[in-house]
Protein backbone atom coordinates (compact mmCIF):
# COMPACT_ATOMS: atom_id res chain seq x y z
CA UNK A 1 -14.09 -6.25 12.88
CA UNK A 2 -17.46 -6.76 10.80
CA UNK A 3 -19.96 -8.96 11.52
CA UNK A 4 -19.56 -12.77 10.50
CA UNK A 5 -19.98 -12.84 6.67
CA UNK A 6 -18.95 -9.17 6.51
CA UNK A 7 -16.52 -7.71 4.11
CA UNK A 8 -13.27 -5.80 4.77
CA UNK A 9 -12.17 -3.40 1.75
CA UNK A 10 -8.21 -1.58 1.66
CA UNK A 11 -7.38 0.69 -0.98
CA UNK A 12 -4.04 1.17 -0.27
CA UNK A 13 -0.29 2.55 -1.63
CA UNK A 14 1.47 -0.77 -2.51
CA UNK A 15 4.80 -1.30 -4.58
CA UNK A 16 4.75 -2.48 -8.30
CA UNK A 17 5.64 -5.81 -9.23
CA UNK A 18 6.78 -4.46 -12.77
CA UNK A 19 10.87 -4.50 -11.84
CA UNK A 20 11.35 -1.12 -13.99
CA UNK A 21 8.37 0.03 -12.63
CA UNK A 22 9.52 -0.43 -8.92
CA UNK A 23 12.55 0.91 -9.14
CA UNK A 24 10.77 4.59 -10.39
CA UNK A 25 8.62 4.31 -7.93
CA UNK A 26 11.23 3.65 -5.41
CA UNK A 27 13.22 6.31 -6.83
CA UNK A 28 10.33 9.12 -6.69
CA UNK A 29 9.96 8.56 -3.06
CA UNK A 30 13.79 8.85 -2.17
CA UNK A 31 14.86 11.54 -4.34
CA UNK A 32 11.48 12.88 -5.85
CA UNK A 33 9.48 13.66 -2.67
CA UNK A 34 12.35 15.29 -1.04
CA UNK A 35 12.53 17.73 -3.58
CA UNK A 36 9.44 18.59 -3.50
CA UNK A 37 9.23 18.65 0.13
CA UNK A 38 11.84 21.63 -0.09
CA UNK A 39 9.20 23.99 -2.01
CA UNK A 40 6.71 22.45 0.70
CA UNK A 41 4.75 24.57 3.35
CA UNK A 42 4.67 21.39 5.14
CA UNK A 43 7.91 19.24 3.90
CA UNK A 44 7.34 16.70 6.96
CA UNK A 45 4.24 15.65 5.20
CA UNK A 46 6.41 14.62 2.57
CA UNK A 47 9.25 12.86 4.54
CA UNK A 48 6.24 10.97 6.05
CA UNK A 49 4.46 10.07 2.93
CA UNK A 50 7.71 8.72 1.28
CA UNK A 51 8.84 7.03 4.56
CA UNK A 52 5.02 5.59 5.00
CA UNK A 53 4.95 3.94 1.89
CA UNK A 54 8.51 2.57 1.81
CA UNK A 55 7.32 0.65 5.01
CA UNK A 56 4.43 -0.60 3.99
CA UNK A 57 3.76 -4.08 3.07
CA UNK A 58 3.83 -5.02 -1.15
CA UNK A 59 0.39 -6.78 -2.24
CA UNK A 60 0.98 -10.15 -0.71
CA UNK A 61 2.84 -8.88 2.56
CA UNK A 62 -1.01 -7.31 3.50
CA UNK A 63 -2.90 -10.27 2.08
CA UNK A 64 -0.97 -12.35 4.60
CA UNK A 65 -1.30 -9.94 7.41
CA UNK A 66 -4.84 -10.16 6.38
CA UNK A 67 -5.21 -13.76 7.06
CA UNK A 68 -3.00 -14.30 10.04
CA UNK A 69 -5.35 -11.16 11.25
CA UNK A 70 -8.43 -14.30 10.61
CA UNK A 71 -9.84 -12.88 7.24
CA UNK A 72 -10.60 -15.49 4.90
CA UNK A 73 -10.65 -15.29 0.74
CA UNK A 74 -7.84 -12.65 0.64
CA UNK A 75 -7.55 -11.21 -2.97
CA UNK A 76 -6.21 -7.99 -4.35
CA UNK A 77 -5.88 -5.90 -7.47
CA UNK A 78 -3.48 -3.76 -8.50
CA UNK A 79 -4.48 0.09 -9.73
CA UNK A 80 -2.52 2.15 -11.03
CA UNK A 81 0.09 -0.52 -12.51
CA UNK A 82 0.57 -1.62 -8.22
CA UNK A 83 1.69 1.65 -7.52
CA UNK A 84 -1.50 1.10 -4.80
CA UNK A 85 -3.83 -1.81 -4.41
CA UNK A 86 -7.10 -2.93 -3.64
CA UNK A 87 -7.35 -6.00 -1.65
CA UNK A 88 -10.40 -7.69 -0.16
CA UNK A 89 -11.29 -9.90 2.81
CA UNK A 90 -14.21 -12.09 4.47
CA UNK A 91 -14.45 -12.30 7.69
CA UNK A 92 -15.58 -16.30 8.51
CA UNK A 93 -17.69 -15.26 11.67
């Protein structure tokens, strides 16, 4: 936690909103990773990063684990078309 006022900052993999855009992503991480894990020296590194990010919450999943969590004026922004995101918190203190 920060102190009251203080400000959280996550830069983190997300999933685009774009449909088309989604299902590339999607599809890079089921079929694109894999290959590339095979050429790997460490192909579990790339089960886990495609697993990881499959998992993780989209843009408003974190935003409201953010606030249940007690931050207050949860925003993001997408980078990278949402292929990751930035979001940002207060905590009220």
């Amino acid at each position: 936690m920060t102190r009251p006022g203080g400000r959280l900052l996550v830069c983190e993999v997300s999933h685009p909103p774009n449909p088309l855009l989604a299902f590339g992503h999607k599809a890079h991480l089921k079929f694109g990773l894999p290959l590339l894990s095979r050429v790997s020296s460490n192909p579990d590194s790339y089960r886990y990063l495609a697993e990881s990010t499959l998992a993780w919450p989209d843009q408003a999943g974190l935003a409201r684990l953010l606030q249940e969590a007690g931050w207050e004026a949860v925003r993001w922004r997408d980078l990278t078309f949402g292929v990751a995101a930035m979001h940002h918190g207060t905590n009220p203190g």
